[in-house]
C-alpha atoms as a PDB file:
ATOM      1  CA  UNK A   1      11.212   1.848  25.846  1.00  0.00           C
ATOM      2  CA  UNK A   2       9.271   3.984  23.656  1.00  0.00           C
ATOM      3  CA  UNK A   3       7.522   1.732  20.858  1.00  0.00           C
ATOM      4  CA  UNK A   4       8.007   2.957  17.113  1.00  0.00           C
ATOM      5  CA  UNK A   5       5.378   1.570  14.756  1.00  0.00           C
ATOM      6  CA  UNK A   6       5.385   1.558  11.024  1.00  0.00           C
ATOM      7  CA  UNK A   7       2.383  -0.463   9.480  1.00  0.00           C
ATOM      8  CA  UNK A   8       2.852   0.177   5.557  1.00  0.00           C
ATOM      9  CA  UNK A   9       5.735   0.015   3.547  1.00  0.00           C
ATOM     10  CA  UNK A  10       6.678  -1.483   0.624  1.00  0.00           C
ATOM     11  CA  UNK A  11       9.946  -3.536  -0.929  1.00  0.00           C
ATOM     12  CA  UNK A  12      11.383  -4.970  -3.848  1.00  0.00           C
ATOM     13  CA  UNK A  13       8.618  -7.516  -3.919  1.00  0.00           C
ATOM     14  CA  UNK A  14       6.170  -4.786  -5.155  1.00  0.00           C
ATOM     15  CA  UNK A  15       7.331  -1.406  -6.316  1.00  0.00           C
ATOM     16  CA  UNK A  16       9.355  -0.159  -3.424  1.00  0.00           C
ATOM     17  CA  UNK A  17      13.284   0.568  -3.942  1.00  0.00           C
ATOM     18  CA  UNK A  18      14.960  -1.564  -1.309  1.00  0.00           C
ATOM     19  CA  UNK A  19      14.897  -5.322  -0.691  1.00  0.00           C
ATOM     20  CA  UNK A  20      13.053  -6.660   2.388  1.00  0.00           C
ATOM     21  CA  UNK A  21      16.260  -6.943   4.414  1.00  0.00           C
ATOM     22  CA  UNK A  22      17.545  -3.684   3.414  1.00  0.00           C
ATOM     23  CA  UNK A  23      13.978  -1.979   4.225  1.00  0.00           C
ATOM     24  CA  UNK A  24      14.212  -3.711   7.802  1.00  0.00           C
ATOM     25  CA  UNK A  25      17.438  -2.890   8.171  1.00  0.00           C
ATOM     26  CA  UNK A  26      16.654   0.794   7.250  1.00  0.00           C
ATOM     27  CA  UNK A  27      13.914   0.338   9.471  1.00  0.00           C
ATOM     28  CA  UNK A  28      15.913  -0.897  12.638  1.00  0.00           C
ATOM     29  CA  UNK A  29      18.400   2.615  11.764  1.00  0.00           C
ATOM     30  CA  UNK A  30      15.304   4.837  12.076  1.00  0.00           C
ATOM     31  CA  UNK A  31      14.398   3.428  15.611  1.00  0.00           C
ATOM     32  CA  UNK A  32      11.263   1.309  14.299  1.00  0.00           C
ATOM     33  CA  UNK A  33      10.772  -1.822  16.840  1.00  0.00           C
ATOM     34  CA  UNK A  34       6.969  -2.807  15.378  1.00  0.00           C
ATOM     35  CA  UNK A  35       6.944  -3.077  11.474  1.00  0.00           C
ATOM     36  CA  UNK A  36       4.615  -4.457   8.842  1.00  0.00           C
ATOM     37  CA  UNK A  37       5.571  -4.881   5.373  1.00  0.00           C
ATOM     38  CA  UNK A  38       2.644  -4.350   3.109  1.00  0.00           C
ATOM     39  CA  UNK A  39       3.441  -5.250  -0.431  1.00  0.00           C
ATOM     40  CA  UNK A  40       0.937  -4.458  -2.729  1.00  0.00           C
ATOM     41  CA  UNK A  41      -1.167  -7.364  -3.934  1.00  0.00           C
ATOM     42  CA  UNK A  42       2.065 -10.366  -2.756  1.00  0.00           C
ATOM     43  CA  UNK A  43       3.307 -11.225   0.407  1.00  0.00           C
ATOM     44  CA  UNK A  44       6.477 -12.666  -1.306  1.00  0.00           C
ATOM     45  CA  UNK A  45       8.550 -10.601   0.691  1.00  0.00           C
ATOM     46  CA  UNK A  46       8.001 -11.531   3.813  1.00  0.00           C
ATOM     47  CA  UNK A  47      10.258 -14.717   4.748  1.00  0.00           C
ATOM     48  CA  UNK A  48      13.502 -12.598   4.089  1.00  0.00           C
ATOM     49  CA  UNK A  49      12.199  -9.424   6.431  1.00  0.00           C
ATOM     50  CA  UNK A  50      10.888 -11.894   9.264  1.00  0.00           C
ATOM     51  CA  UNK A  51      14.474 -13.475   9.309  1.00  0.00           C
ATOM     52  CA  UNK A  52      16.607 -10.121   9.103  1.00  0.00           C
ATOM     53  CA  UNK A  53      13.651  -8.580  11.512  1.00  0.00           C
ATOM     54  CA  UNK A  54      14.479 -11.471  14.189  1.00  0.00           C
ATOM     55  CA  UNK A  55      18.071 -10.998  13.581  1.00  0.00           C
ATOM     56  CA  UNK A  56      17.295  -7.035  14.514  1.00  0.00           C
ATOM     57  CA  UNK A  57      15.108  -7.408  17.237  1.00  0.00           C
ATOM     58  CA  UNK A  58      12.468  -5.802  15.420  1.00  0.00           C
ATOM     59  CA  UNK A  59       8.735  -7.928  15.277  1.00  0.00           C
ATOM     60  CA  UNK A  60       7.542  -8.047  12.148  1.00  0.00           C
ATOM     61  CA  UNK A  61       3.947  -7.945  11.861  1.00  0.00           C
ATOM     62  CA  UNK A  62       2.929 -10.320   8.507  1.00  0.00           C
ATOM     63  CA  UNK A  63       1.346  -7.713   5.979  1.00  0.00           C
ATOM     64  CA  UNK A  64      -0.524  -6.890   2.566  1.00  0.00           C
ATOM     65  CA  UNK A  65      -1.905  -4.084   0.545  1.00  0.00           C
ATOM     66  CA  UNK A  66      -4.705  -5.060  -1.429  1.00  0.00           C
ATOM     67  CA  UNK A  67      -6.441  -3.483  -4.358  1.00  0.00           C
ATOM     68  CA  UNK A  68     -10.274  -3.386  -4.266  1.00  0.00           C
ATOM     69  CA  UNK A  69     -12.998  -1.672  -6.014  1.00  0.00           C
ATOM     70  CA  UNK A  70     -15.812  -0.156  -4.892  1.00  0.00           C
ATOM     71  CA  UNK A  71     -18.395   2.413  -6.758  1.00  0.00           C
ATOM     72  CA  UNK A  72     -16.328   2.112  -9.546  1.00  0.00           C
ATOM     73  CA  UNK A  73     -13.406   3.274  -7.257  1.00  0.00           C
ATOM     74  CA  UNK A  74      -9.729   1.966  -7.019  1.00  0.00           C
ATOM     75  CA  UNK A  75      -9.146   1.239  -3.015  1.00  0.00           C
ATOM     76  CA  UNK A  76      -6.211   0.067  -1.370  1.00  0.00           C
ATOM     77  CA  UNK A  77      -7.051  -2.155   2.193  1.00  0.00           C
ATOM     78  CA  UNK A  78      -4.220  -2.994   4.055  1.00  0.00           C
ATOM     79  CA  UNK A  79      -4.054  -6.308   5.916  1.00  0.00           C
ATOM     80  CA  UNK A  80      -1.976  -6.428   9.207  1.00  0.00           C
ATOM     81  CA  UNK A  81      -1.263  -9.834  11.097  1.00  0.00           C
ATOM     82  CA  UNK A  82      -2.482 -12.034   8.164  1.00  0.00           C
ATOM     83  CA  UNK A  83      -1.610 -15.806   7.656  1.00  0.00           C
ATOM     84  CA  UNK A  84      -0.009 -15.513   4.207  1.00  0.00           C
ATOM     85  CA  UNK A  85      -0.334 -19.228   3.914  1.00  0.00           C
ATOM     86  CA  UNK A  86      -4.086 -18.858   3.917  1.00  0.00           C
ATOM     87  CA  UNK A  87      -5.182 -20.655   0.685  1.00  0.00           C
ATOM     88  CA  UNK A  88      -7.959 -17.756  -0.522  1.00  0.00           C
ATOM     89  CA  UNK A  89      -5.385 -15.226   0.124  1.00  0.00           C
ATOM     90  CA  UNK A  90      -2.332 -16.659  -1.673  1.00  0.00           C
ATOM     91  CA  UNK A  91      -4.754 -17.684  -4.748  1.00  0.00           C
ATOM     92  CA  UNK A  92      -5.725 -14.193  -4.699  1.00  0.00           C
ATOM     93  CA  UNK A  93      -2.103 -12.836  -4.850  1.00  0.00           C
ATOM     94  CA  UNK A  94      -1.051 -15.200  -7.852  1.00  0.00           C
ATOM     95  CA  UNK A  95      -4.582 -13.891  -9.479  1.00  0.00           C
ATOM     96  CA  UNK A  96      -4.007 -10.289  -8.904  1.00  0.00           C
ATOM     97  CA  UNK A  97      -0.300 -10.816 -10.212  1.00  0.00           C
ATOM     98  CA  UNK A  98      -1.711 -11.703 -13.588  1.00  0.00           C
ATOM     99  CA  UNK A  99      -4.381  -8.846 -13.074  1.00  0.00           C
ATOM    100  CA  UNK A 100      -1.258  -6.324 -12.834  1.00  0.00           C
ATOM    101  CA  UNK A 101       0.837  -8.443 -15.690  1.00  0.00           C
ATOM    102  CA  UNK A 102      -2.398  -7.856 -17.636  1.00  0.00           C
ATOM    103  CA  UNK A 103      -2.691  -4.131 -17.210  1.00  0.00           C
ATOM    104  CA  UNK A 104       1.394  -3.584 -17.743  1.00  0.00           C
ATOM    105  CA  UNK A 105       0.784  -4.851 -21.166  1.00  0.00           C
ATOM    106  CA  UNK A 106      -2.059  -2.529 -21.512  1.00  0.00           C
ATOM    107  CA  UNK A 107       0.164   0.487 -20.192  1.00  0.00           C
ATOM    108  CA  UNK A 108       2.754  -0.358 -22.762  1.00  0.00           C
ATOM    109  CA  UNK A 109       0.843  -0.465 -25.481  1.00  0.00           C
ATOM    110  CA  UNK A 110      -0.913   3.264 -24.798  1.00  0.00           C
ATOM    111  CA  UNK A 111       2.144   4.628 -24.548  1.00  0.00           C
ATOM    112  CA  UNK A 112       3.903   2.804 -28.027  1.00  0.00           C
ATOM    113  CA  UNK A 113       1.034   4.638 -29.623  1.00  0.00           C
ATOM    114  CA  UNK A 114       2.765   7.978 -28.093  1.00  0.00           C
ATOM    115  CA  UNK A 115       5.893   7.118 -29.580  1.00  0.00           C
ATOM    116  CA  UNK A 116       6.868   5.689 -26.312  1.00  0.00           C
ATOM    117  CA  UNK A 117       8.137   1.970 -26.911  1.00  0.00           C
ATOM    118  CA  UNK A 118       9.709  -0.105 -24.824  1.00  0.00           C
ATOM    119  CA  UNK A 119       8.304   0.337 -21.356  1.00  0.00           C
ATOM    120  CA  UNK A 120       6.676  -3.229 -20.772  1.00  0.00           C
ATOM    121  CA  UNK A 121      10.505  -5.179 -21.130  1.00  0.00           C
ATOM    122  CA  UNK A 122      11.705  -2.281 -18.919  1.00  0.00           C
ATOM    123  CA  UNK A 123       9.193  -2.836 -16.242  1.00  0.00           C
ATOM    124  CA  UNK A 124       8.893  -6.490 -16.396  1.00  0.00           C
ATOM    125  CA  UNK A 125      13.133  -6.294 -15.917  1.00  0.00           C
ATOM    126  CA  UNK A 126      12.852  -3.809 -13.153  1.00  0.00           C
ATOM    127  CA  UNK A 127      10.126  -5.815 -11.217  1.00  0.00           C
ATOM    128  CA  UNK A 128      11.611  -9.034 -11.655  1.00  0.00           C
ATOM    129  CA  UNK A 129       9.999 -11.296  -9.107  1.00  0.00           C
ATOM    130  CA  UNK A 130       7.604  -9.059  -7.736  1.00  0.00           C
ATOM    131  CA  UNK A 131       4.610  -7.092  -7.931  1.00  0.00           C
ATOM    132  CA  UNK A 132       4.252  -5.067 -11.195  1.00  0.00           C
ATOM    133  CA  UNK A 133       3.148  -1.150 -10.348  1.00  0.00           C
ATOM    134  CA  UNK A 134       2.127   1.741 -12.093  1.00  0.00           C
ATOM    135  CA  UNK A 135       5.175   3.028  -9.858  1.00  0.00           C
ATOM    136  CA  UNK A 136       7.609   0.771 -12.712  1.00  0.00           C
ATOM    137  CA  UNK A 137       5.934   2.629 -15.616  1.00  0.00           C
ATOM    138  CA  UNK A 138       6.657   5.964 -13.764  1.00  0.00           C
ATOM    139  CA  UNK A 139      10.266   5.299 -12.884  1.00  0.00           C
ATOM    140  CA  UNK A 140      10.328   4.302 -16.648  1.00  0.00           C
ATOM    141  CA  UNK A 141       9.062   7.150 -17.803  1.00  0.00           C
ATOM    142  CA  UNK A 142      11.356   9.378 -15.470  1.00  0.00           C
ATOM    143  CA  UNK A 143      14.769   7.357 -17.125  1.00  0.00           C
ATOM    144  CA  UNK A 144      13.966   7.856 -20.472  1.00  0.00           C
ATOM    145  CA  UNK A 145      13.661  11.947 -19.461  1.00  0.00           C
ATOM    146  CA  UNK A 146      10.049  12.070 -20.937  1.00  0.00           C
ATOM    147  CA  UNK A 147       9.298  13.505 -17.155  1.00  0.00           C
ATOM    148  CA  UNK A 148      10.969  15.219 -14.472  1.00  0.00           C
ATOM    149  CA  UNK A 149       9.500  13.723 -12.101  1.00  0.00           C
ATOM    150  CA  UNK A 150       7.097  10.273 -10.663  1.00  0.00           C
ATOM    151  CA  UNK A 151       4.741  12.852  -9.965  1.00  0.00           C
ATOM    152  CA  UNK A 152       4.924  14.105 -13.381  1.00  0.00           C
ATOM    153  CA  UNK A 153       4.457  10.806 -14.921  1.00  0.00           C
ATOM    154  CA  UNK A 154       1.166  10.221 -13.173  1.00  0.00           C
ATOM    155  CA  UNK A 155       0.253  13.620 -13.861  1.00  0.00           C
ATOM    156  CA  UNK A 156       0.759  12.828 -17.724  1.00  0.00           C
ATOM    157  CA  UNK A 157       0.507   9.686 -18.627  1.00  0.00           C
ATOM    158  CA  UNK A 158      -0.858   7.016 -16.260  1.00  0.00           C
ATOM    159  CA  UNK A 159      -3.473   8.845 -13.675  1.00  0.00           C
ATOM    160  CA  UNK A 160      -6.961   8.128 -14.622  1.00  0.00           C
ATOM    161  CA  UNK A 161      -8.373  10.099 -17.586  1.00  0.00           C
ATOM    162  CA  UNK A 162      -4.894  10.275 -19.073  1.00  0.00           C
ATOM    163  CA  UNK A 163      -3.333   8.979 -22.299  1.00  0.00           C
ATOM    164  CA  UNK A 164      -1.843   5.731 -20.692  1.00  0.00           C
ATOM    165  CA  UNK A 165      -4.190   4.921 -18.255  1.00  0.00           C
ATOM    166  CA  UNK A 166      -6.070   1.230 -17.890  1.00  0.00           C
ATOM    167  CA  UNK A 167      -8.990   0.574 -15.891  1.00  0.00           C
ATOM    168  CA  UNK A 168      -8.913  -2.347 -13.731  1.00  0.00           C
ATOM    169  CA  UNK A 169     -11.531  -4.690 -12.647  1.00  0.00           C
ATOM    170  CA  UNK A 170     -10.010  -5.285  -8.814  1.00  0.00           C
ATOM    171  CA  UNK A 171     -11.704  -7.548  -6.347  1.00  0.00           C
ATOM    172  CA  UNK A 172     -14.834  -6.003  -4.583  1.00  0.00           C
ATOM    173  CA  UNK A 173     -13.961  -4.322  -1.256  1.00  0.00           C
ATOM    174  CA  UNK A 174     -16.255  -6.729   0.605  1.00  0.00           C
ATOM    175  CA  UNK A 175     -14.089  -9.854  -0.858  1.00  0.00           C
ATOM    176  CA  UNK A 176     -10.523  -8.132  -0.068  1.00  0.00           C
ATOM    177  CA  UNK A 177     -11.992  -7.401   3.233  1.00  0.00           C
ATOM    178  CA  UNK A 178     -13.008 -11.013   3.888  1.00  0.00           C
ATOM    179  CA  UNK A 179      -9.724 -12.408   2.533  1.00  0.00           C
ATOM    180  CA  UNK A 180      -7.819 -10.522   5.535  1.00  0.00           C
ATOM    181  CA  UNK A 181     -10.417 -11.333   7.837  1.00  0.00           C
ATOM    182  CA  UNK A 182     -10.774 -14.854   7.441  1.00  0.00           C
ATOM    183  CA  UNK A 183      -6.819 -15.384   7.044  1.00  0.00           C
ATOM    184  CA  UNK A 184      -6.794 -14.127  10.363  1.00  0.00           C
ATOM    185  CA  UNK A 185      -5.644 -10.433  10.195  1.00  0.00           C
ATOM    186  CA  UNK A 186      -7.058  -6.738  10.660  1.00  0.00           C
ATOM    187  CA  UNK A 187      -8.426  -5.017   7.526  1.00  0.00           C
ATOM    188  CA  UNK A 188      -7.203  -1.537   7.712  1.00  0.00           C
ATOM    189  CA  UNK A 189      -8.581   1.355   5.251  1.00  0.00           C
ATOM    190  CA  UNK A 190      -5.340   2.791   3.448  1.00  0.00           C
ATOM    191  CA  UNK A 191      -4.563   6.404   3.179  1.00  0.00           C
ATOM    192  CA  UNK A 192      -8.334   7.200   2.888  1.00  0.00           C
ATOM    193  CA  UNK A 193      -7.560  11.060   2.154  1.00  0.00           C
ATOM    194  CA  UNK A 194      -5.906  10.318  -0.770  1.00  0.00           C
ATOM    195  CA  UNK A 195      -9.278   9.158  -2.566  1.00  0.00           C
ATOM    196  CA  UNK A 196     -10.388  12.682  -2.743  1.00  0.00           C
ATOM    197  CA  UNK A 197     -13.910  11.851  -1.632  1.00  0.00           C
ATOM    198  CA  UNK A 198     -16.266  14.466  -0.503  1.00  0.00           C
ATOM    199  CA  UNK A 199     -17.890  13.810   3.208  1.00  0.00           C
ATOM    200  CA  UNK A 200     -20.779  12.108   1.648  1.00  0.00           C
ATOM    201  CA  UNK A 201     -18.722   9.344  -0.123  1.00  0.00           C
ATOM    202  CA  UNK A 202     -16.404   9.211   2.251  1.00  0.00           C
ATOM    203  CA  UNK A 203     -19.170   7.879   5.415  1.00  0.00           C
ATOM    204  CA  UNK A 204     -20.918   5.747   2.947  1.00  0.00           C
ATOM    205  CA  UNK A 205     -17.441   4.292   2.416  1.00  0.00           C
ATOM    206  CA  UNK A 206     -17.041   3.986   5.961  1.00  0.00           C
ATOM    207  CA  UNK A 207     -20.150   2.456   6.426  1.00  0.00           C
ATOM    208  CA  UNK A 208     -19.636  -0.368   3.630  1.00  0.00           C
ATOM    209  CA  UNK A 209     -16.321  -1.105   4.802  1.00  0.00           C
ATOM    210  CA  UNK A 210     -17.204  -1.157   8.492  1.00  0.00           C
ATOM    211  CA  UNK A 211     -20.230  -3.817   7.240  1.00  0.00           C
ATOM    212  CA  UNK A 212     -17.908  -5.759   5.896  1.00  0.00           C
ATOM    213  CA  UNK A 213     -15.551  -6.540   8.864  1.00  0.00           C
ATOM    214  CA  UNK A 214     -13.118  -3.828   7.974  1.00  0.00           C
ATOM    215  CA  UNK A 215     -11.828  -2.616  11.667  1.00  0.00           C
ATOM    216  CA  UNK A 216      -8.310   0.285  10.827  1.00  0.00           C
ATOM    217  CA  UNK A 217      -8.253   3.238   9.268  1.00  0.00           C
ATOM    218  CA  UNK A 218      -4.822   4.824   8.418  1.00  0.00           C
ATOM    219  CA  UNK A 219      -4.701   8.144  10.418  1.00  0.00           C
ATOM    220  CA  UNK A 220      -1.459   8.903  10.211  1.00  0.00           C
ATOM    221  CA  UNK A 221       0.915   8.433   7.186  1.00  0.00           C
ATOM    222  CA  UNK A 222       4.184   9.699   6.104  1.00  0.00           C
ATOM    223  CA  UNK A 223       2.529  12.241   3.839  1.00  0.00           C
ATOM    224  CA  UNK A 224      -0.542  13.637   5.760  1.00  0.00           C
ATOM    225  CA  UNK A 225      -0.692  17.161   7.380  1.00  0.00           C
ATOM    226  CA  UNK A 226      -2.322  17.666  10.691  1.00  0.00           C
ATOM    227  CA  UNK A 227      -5.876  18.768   9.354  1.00  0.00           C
ATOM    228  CA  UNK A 228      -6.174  15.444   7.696  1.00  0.00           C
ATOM    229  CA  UNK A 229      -5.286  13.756  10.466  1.00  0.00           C
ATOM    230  CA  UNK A 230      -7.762  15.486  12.859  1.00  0.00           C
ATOM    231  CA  UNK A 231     -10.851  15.028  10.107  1.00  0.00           C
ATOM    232  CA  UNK A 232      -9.335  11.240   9.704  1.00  0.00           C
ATOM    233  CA  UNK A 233      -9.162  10.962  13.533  1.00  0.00           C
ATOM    234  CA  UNK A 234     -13.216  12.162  13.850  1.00  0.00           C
ATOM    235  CA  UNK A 235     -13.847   9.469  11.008  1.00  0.00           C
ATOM    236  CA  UNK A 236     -12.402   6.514  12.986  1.00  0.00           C
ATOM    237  CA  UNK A 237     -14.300   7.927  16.539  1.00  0.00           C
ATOM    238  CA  UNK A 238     -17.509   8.413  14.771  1.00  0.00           C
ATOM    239  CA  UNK A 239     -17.427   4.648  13.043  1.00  0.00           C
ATOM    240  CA  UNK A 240     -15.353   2.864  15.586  1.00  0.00           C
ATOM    241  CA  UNK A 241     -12.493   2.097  13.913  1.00  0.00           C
ATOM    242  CA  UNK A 242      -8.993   1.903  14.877  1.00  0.00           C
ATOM    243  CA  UNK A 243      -6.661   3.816  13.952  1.00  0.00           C
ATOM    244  CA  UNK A 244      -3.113   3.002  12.101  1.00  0.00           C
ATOM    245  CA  UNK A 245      -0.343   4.431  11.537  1.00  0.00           C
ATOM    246  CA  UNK A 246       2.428   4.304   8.523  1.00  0.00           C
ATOM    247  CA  UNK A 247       4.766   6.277   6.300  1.00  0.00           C
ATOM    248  CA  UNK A 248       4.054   4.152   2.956  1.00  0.00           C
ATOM    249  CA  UNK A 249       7.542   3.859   2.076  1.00  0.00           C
ATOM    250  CA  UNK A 250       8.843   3.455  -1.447  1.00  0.00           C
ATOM    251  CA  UNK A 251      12.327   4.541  -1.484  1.00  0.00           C
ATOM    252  CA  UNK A 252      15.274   6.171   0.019  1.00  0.00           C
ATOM    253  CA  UNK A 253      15.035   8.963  -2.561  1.00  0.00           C
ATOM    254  CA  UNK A 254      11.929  10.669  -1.575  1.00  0.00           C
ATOM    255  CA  UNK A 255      13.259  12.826   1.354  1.00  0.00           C
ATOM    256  CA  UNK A 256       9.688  13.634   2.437  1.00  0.00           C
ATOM    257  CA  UNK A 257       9.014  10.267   3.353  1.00  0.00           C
ATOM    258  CA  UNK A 258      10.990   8.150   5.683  1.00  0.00           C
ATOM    259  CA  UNK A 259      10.144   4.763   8.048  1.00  0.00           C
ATOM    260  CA  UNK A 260       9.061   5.506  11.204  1.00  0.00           C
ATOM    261  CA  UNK A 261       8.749   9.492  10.777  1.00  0.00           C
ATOM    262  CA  UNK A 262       5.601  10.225  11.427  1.00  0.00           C
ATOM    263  CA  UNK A 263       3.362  12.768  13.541  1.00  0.00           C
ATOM    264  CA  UNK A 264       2.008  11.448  17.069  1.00  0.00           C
ATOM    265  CA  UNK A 265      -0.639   9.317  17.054  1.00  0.00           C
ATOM    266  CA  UNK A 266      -3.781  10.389  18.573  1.00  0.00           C
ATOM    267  CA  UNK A 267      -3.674   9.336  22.244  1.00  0.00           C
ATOM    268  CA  UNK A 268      -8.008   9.301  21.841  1.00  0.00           C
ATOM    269  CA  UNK A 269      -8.341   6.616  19.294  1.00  0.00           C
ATOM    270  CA  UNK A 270      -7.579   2.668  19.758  1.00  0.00           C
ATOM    271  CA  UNK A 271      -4.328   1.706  18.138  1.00  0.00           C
ATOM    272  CA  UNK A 272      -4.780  -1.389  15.722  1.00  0.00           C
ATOM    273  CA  UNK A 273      -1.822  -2.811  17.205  1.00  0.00           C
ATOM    274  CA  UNK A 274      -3.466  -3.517  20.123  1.00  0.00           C
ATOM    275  CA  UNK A 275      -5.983  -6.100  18.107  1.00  0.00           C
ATOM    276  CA  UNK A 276      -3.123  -7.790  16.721  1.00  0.00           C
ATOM    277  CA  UNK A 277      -2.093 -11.226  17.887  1.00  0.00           C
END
C-alpha cells in the first residue's frame, strides 16, 4: 500500500476550523495513513487525534509549530515526533500562550482606534481553549464585512507594516530548535518560501538553522508550485536536510488546500519520516 503523508496541519486547538477528530477523520477520507498535527505554539490537541487516529488506522506522528525569531524575522519550525510531555517544551507552550494572549490584546486595541471594536471578546470566544492566531482576528474581520476576504485582512490590517500589526518578541530559532531536539523530535524548517528571502538570507538561514540541530525542510506544501519546490529541493541537497512534506491545513473552506493533496515528493531527497521513531 501506497503511504500518504501529511506532516502540518492545524485544528481547533490553534486556528484551524475542525476539531482534532474531525481533522483525522477528514484525514482518513482523503487516503492519509501517516499524519502529524502541528498546532501552532500547543500540543493540546493531540490526545483526542491519537485516539480517533488509532480508531482509523491512521499513525499519528506527535507534532508542533513553533514561532521563532531570527534577524528580526518571524519563523515558524515545525517539530515532528516530539514528546509533548517534555517539561521545556510544555513550559514553553503555556509561555507562548500568554505571548499570543498578549499580542491579541494588542491587535484589538489597533484596530478600536480604527473604529473597529470588539475583536479581542470575538477572538478570545472563537479560540476558546486553544491557540490564539492572527488567523481569529482575520476571520473576525471577514464577519463583520470590513474584508472580503482572510487574505484581505492580512493585506489591510494585520501583515507587518500595517495599521493593526504587533511585533512579537518569539523565542530565538536556536532555543525552538533545541526544545524539539531535546524532547526528542525532528526540527523541520516550515514553508521556507513563504519568508520571501532573497538567496543570500535564505543560505545564511540555512546555515544557522542547520548549526543548531535543525534536520527538515518543508519541500512540498499544499500551496507551493513546482519551481519552488525544485529551488526548495536544491536547498535541502546542498545543506543536507530532509525534506517534508504537508498541506498546512486550516479549513474545509479553502478549496485550494486539502490534507494529503500534494505534488510528489522528490524521489532524490531523504524523507524526514524516515528519521522518525
Amino acid at each position: 500500500m501506497t503511504e500518504i503523508y501529511d506532516l502540518h496541519c492545524h485544528s481547533t486547538a490553534s486556528d484551524g476550523a475542525l476539531t482534532p477528530t474531525e481533522l483525522v477523520q477528514r484525514a482518513h477520507g482523503q487516503g492519509v495513513t501517516a499524519l502529524a498535527l502541528t498546532d501552532h505554539d500547543t500540543t493540546a490537541g493531540l490526545p483526542e487525534a491519537q485516539i480517533c487516529a488509532a480508531a482509523n488506522g491512521i499513525r499519528l506522528i506527535p507534532g508542533i509549530e513553533l514561532s521563532s525569531s531570527w534577524q528580526g524575522k518571524c519563523l515558524h519550525v515545525v517539530g515532528l515526533g516530539i514528546n509533548p510531555s517534555y517539561p521545556p517544551l510544555a513550559e514553553a507552550s503555556h509561555n507562548l500562550q500568554t505571548t499570543r494572549l498578549q499580542r491579541a490584546e494588542k491587535i484589538a486595541r489597533k484596530l478600536e482606534q480604527k473604529r473597529i471594536p470588539g475583536a479581542f471578546e470575538a477572538v478570545i470566544k472563537a479560540a476558546g481553549d486553544g491557540m490564539i492566531t492572527r488567523t481569529h482576528f482575520a476571520d473576525f474581520l471577514l464577519s463583520q464585512h470590513h474584508v472580503s476576504t482572510q487574505q484581505e485582512a492580512f493585506d489591510r490590517y494585520l501583515a507587518k507594516g500595517k495599521p493593526a500589526y504587533v511585533a512579537t518578541e518569539w523565542a530565538e530559532l536556536e532555543q525552538a530548535i533545541r526544545w524539539i531536539t531535546e524532547s526528542g523530535g525532528v526540527a523541520v524548517l516550515a514553508h521556507p518560501s513563504r519568508y520571501k528571502l532573497t538567496a543570500n538570507w535564505m543560505k545564511r538561514l540555512l546555515t544557522a538553522f542547520k548549526e543548531a540541530g535543525g534536520q527538515g525542510i518543508e519541500v512540498v506544501t499544499g500551496r507551493n508550485n513546482s519551481d519552488e519546490i525544485r529551488l526548495m529541493t536544491t536547498y535541502a541537497k546542498r545543506f543536507e536536510l530532509a525534506g517534508s512534506m504537508g498541506s498546512d491545513f486550516h479549513t474545509p473552506a479553502n478549496q485550494w488546500v486539502e490534507l494529503g493533496r500534494m505534488a510528489p515528493f522528490p524521489e532524490t531527497l531523504t524523507p524526514v519520516w524516515t528519521l522518525l521513531n
